[in-house]
C-alpha atoms as a PDB file:
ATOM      1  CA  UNK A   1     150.865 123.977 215.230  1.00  0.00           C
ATOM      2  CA  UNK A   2     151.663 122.805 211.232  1.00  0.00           C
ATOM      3  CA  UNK A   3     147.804 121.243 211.596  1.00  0.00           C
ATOM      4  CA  UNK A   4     146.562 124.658 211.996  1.00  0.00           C
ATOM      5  CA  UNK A   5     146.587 126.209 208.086  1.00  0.00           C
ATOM      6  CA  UNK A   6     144.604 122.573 207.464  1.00  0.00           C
ATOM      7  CA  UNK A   7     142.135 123.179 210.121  1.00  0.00           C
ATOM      8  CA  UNK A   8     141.697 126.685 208.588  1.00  0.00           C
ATOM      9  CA  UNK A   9     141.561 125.327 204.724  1.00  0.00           C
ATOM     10  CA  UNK A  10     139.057 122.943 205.936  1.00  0.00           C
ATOM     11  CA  UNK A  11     136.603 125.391 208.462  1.00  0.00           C
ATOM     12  CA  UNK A  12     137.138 127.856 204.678  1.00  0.00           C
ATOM     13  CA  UNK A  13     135.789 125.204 202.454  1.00  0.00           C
ATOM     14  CA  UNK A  14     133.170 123.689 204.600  1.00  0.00           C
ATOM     15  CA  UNK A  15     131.827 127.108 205.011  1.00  0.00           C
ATOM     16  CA  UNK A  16     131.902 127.543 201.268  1.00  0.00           C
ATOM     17  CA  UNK A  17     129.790 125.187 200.354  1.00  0.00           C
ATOM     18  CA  UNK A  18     127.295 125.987 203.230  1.00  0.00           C
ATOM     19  CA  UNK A  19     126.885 129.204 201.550  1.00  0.00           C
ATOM     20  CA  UNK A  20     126.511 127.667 198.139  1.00  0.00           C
ATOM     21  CA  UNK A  21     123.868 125.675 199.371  1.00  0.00           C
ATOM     22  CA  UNK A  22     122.392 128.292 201.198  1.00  0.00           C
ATOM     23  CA  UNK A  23     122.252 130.676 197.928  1.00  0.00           C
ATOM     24  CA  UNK A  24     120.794 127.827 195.852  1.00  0.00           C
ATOM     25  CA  UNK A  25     117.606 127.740 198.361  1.00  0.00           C
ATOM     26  CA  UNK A  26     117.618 131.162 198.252  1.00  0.00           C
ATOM     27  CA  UNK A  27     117.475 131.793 194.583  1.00  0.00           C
ATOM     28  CA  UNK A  28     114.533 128.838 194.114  1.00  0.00           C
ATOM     29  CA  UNK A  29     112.730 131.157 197.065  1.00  0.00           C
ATOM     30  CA  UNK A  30     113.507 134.727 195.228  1.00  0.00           C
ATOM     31  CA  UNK A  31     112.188 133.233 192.258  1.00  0.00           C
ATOM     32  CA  UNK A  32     108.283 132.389 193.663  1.00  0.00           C
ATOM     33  CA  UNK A  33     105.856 129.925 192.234  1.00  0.00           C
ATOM     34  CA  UNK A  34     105.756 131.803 188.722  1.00  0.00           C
ATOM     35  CA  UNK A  35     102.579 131.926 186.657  1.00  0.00           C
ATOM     36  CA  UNK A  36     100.074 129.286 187.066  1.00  0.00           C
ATOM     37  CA  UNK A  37     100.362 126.553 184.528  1.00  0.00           C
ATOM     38  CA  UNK A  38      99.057 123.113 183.946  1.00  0.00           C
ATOM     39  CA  UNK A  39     101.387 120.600 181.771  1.00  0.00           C
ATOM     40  CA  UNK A  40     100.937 116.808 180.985  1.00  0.00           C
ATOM     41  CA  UNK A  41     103.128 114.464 181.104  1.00  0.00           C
ATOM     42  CA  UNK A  42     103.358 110.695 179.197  1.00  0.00           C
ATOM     43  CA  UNK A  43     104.887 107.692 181.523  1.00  0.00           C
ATOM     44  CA  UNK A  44     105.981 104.581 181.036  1.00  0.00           C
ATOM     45  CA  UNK A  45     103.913 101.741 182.417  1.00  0.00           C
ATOM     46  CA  UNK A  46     104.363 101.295 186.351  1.00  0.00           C
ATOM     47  CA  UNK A  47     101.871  99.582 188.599  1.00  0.00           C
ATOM     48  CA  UNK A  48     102.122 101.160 191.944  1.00  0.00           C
ATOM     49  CA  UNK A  49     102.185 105.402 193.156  1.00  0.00           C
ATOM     50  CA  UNK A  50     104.033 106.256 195.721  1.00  0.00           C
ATOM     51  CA  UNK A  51     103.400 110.674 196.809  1.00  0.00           C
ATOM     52  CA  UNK A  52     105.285 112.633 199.092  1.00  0.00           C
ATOM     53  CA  UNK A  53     105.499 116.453 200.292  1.00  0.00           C
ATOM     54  CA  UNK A  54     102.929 118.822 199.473  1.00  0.00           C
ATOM     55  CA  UNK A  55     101.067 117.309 196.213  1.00  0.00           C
ATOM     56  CA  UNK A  56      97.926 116.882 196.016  1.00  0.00           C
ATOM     57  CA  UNK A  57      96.967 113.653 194.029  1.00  0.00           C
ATOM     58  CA  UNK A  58      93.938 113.401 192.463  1.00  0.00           C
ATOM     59  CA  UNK A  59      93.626 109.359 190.955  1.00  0.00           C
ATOM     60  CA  UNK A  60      92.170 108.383 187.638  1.00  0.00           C
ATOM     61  CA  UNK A  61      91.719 104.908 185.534  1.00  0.00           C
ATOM     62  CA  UNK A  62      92.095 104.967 181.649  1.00  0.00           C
ATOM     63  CA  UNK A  63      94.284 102.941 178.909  1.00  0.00           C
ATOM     64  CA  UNK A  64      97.031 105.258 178.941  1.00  0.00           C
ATOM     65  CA  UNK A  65      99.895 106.670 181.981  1.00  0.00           C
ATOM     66  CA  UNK A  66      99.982 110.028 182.457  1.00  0.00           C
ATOM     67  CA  UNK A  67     100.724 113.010 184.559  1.00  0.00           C
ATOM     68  CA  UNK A  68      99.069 115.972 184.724  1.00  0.00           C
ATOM     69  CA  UNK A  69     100.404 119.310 186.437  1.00  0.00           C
ATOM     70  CA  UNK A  70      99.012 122.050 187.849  1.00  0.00           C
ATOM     71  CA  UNK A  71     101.740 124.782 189.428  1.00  0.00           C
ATOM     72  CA  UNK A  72     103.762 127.805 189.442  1.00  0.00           C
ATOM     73  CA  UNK A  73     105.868 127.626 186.287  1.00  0.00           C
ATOM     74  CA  UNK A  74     109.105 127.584 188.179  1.00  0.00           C
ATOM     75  CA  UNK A  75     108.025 124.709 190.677  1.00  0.00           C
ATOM     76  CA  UNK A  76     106.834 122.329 187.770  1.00  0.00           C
ATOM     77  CA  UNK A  77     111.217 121.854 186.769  1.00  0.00           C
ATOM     78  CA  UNK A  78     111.579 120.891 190.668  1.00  0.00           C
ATOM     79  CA  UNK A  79     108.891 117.959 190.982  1.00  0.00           C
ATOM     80  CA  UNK A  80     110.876 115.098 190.823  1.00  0.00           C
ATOM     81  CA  UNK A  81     108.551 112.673 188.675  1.00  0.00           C
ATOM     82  CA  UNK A  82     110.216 108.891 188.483  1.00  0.00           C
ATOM     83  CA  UNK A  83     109.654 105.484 187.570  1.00  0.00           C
ATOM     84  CA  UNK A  84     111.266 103.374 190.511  1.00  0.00           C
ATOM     85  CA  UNK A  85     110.980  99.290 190.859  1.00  0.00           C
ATOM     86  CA  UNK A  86     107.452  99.815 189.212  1.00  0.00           C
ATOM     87  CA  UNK A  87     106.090 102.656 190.993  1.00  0.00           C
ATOM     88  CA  UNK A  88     105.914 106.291 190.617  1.00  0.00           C
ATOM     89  CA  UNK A  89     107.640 108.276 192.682  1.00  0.00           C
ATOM     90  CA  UNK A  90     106.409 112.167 193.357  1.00  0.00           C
ATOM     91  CA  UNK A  91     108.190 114.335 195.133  1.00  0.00           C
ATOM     92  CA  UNK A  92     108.654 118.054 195.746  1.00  0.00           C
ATOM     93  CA  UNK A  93     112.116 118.559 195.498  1.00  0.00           C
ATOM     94  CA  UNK A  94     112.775 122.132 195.638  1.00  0.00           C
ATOM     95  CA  UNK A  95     114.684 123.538 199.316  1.00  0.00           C
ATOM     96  CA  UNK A  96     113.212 126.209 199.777  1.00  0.00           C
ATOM     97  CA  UNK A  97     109.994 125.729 202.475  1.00  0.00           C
ATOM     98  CA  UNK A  98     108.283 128.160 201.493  1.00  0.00           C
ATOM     99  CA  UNK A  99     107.930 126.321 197.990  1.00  0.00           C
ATOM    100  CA  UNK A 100     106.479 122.770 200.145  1.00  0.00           C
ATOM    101  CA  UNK A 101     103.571 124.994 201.994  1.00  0.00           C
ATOM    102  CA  UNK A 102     101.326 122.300 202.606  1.00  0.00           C
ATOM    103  CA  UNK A 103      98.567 125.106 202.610  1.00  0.00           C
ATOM    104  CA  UNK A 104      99.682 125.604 199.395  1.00  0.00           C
ATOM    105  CA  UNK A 105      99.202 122.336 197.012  1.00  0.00           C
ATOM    106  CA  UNK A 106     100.334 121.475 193.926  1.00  0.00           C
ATOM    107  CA  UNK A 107      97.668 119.671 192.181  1.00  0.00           C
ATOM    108  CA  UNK A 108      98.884 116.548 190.606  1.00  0.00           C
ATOM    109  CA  UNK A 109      96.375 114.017 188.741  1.00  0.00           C
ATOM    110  CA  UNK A 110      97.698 110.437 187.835  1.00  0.00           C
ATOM    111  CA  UNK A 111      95.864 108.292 184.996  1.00  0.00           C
ATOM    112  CA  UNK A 112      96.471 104.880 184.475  1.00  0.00           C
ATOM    113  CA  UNK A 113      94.776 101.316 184.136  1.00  0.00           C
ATOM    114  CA  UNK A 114      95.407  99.755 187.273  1.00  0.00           C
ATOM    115  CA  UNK A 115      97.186 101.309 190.349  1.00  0.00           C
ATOM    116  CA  UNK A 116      97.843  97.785 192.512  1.00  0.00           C
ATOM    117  CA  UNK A 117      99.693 100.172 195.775  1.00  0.00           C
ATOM    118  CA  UNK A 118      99.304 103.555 196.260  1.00  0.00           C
ATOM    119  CA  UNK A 119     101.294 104.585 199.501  1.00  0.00           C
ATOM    120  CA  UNK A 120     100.522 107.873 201.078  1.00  0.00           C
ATOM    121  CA  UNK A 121     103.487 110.329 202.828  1.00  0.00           C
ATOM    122  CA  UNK A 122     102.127 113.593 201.404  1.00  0.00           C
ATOM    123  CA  UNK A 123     100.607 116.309 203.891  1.00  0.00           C
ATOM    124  CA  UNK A 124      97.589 117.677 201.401  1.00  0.00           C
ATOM    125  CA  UNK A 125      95.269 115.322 199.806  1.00  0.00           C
ATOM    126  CA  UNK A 126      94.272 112.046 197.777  1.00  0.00           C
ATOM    127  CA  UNK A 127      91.579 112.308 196.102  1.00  0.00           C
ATOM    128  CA  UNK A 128      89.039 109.809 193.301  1.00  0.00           C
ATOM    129  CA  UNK A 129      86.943 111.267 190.500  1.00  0.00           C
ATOM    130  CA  UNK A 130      85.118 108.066 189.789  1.00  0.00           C
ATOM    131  CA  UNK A 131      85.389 104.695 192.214  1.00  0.00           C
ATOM    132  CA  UNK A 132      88.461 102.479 191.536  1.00  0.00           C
ATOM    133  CA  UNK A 133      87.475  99.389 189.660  1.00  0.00           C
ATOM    134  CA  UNK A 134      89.808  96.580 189.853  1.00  0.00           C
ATOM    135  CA  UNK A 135      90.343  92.968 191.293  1.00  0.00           C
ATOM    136  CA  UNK A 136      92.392  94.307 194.043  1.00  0.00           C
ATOM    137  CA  UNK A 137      93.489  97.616 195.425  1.00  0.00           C
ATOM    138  CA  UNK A 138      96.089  98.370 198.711  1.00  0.00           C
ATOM    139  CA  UNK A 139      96.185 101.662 200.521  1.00  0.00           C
ATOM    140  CA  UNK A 140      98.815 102.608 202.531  1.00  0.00           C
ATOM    141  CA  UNK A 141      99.270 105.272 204.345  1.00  0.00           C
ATOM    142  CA  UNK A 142     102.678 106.266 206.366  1.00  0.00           C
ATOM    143  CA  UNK A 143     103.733 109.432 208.791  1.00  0.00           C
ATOM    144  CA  UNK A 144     100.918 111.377 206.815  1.00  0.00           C
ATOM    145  CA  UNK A 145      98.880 114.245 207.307  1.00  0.00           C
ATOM    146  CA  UNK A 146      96.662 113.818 204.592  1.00  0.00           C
ATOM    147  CA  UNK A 147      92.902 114.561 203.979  1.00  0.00           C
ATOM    148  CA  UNK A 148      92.447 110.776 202.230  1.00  0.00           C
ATOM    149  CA  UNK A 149      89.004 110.472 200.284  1.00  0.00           C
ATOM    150  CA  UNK A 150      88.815 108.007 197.488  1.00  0.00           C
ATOM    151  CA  UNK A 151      85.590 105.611 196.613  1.00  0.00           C
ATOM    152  CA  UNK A 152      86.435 102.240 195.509  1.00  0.00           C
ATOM    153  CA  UNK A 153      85.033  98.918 193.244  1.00  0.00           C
ATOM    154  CA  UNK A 154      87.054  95.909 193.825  1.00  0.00           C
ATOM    155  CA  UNK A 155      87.201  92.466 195.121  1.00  0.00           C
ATOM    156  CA  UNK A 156      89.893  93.102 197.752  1.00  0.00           C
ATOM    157  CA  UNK A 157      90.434  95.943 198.975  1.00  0.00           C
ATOM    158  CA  UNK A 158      93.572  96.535 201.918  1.00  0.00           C
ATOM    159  CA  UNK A 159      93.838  99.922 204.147  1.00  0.00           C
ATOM    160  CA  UNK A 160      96.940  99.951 206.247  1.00  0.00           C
ATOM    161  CA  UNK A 161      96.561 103.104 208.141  1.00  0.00           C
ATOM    162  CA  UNK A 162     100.277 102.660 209.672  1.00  0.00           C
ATOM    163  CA  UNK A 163     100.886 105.983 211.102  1.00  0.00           C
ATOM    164  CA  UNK A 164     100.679 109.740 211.409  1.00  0.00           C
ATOM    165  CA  UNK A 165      97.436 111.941 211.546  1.00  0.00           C
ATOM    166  CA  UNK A 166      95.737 111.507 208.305  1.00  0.00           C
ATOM    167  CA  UNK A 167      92.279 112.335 207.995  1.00  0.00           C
ATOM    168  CA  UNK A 168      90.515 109.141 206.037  1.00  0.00           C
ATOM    169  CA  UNK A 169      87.276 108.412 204.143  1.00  0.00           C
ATOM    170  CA  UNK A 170      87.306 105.368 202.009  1.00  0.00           C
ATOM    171  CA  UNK A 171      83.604 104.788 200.264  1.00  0.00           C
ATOM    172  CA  UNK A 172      82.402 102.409 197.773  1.00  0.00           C
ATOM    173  CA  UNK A 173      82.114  98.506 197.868  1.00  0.00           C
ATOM    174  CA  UNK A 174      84.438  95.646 198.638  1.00  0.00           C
ATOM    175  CA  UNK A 175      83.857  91.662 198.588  1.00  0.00           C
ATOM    176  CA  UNK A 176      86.682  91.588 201.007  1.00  0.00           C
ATOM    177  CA  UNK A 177      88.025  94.496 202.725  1.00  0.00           C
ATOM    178  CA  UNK A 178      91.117  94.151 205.225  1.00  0.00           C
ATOM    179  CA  UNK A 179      92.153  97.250 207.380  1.00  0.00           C
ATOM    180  CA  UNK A 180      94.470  97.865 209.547  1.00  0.00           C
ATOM    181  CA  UNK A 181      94.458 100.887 211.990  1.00  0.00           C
ATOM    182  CA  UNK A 182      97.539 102.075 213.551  1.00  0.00           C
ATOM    183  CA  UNK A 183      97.810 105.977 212.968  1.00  0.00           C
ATOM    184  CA  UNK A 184      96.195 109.103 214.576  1.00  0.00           C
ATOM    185  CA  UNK A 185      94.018 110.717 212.526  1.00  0.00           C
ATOM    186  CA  UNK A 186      90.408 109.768 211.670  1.00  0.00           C
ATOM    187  CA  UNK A 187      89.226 106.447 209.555  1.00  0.00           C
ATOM    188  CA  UNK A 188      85.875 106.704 208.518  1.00  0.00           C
ATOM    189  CA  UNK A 189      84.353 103.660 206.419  1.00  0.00           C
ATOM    190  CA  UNK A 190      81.115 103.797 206.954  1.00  0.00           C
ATOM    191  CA  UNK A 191      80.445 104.155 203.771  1.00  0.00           C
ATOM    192  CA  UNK A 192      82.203 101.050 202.556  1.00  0.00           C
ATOM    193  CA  UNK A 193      79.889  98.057 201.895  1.00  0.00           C
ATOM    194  CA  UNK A 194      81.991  94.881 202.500  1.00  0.00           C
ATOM    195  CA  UNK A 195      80.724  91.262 202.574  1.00  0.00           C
ATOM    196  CA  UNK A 196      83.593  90.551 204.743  1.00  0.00           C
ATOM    197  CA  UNK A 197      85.699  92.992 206.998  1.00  0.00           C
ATOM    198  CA  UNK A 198      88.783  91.756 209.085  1.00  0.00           C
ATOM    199  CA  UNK A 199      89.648  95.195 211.075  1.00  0.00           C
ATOM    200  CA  UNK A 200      92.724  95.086 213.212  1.00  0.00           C
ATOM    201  CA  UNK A 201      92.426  97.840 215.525  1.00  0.00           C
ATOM    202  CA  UNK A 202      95.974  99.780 216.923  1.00  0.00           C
ATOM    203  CA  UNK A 203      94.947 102.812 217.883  1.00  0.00           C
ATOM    204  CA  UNK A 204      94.421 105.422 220.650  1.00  0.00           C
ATOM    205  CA  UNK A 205      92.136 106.870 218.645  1.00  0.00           C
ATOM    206  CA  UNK A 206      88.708 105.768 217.864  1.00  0.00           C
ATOM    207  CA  UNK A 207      87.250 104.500 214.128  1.00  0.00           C
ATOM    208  CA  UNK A 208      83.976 104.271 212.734  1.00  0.00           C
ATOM    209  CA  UNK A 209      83.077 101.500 210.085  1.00  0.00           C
ATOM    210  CA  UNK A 210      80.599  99.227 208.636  1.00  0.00           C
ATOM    211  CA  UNK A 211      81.271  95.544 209.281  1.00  0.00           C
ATOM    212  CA  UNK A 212      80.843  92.930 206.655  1.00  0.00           C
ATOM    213  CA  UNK A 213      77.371  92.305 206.149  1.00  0.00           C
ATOM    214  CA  UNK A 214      77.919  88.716 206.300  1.00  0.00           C
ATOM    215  CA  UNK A 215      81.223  88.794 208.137  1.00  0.00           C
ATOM    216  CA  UNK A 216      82.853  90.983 211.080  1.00  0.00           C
ATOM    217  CA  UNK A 217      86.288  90.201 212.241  1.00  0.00           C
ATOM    218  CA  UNK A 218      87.654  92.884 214.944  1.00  0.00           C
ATOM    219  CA  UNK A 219      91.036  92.695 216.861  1.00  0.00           C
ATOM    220  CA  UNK A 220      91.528  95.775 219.337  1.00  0.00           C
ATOM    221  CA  UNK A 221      94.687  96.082 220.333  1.00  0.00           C
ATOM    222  CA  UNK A 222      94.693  99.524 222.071  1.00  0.00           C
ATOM    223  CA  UNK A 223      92.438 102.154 223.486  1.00  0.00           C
ATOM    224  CA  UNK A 224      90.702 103.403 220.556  1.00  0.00           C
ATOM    225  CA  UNK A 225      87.026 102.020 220.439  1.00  0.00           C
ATOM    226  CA  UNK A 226      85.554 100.943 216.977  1.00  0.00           C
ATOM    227  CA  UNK A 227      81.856 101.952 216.001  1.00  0.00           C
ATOM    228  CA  UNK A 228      79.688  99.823 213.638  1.00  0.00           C
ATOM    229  CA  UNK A 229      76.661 100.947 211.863  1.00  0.00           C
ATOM    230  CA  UNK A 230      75.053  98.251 210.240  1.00  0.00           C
ATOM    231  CA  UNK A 231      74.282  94.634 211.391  1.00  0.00           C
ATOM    232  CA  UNK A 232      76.630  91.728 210.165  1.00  0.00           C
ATOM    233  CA  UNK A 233      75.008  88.248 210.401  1.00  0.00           C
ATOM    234  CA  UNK A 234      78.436  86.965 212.707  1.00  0.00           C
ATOM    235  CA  UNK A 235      80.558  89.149 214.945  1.00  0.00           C
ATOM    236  CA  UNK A 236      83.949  87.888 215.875  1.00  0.00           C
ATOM    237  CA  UNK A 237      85.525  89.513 218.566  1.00  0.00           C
ATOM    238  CA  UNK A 238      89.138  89.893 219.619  1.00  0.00           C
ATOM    239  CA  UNK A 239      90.275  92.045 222.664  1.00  0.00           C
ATOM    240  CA  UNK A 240      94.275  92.418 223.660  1.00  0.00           C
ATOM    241  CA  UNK A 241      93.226  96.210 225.336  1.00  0.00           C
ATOM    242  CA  UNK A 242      90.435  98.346 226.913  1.00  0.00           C
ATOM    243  CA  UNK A 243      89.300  99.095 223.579  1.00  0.00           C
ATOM    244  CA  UNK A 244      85.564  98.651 222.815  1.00  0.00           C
ATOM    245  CA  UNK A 245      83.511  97.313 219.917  1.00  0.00           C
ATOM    246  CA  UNK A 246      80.676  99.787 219.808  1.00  0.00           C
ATOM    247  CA  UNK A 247      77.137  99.466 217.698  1.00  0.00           C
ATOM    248  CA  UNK A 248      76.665 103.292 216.516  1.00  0.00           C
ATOM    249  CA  UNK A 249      72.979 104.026 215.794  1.00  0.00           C
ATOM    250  CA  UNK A 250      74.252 107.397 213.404  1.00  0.00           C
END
């Protein structure tokens, strides 16, 4: 019976907080978006973006690092903008839901020299203004729902697709593009011109591409088919499933 008053204490204080907690959310959810207001930000040098929540990254290439914002006044104080291990982190960090809407975006446009990662978690969309010129270039692309359209210029260019339903378009031109589909949403790089694709195939959904023009590497590993549009000089085939290589005539 003497643990009883600490049992009580403890159920008073744990309940306490709870509440605190619960009247923080509800203050950040009384308080709405605010007026809509766009602010810039200067960074620090980092080479790699990672995005998260419901922010919708737009990316740029220019001699400076920057950040610019465009929100409700009183969301802009909860985006957590940081500079982890050489990558910038963005994140919605305000509790309240109704603040994360992913049908309502915050528009977020990054500008720097050289992104070498940029690894997708957000639920809106990444977009390009002008293709992405570099040497070479990975996107990556985890438990997203994401509308994913960017155009890209480089030598190497990797796609790891690794999961959730993200809707992707990547355009442009590649020497060497290396993609890896795993998630189960739509990849679309038919637009891509590639001297050499290596395509590893994971997926219970289909794909649609354009294979090297000189070079076509293809392992299928699950039920999704892939579709080609064009006509690469050598085709090598791999097949661990009933997945199909398919020539598309769209």
């Amino acid at each position: 019976m003497r643990k009883l008053p600490y049992i009580v204490v403890f159920t008073l204080v744990m309940v306490l907080l709870f509440l605190a907690g619960c009247h923080d959310t509800f203050n950040e959810c009384l308080s709405g978006k605010g007026a809509t207001v766009t602010e810039r930000v200067g960074l620090y040098p980092f080479g790699n973006v990672t995005v998260y929540d419901n922010l919708e990254l737009t990316l740029t290439q220019d001699s400076e690092y920057m950040v610019q914002i465009t929100a409700g006044e009183n969301i802009i104080p909860m985006l957590g903008i940081n500079i982890k291990n050489n990558t910038l982190v963005l994140r919605n960090e305000s509790s309240c839901p109704m603040l994360k809407d992913p049908w309502k975006p915050i528009k977020v446009v990054v500008t720097a020299p050289q992104v070498d990662t940029l690894t997708i978690k957000s639920h809106v969309g990444v977009f390009t203004l002008l293709p992405i010129r570099q040497d070479a270039f990975l996107i990556r692309v985890n438990e997203s729902a994401a509308k994913v359209q960017m155009e890209v210029d480089c030598q190497k260019l990797f796609i790891e697709n690794i999961s959730g339903t993200a809707d992707i378009a990547i355009s442009g031109r590649a020497y060497r593009s290396h993609c890896l589909h795993a998630g189960f949403g739509r990849l679309d790089l038919t637009q891509l011109h590639s001297v050499y694709m290596n395509l590893g195939a994971q997926s219970r959904n289909d794909c649609r591409v354009r294979g090297g023009d000189d070079y076509f590497f293809v392992t299928l590993r699950d039920i999704g088919n892939v579709y080609y549009t064009n006509d690469p000089q050598h085709i090598e085939l791999f097949l661990e499933s009933s997945g199909q290589l398919i020539k598309s005539n769209e």
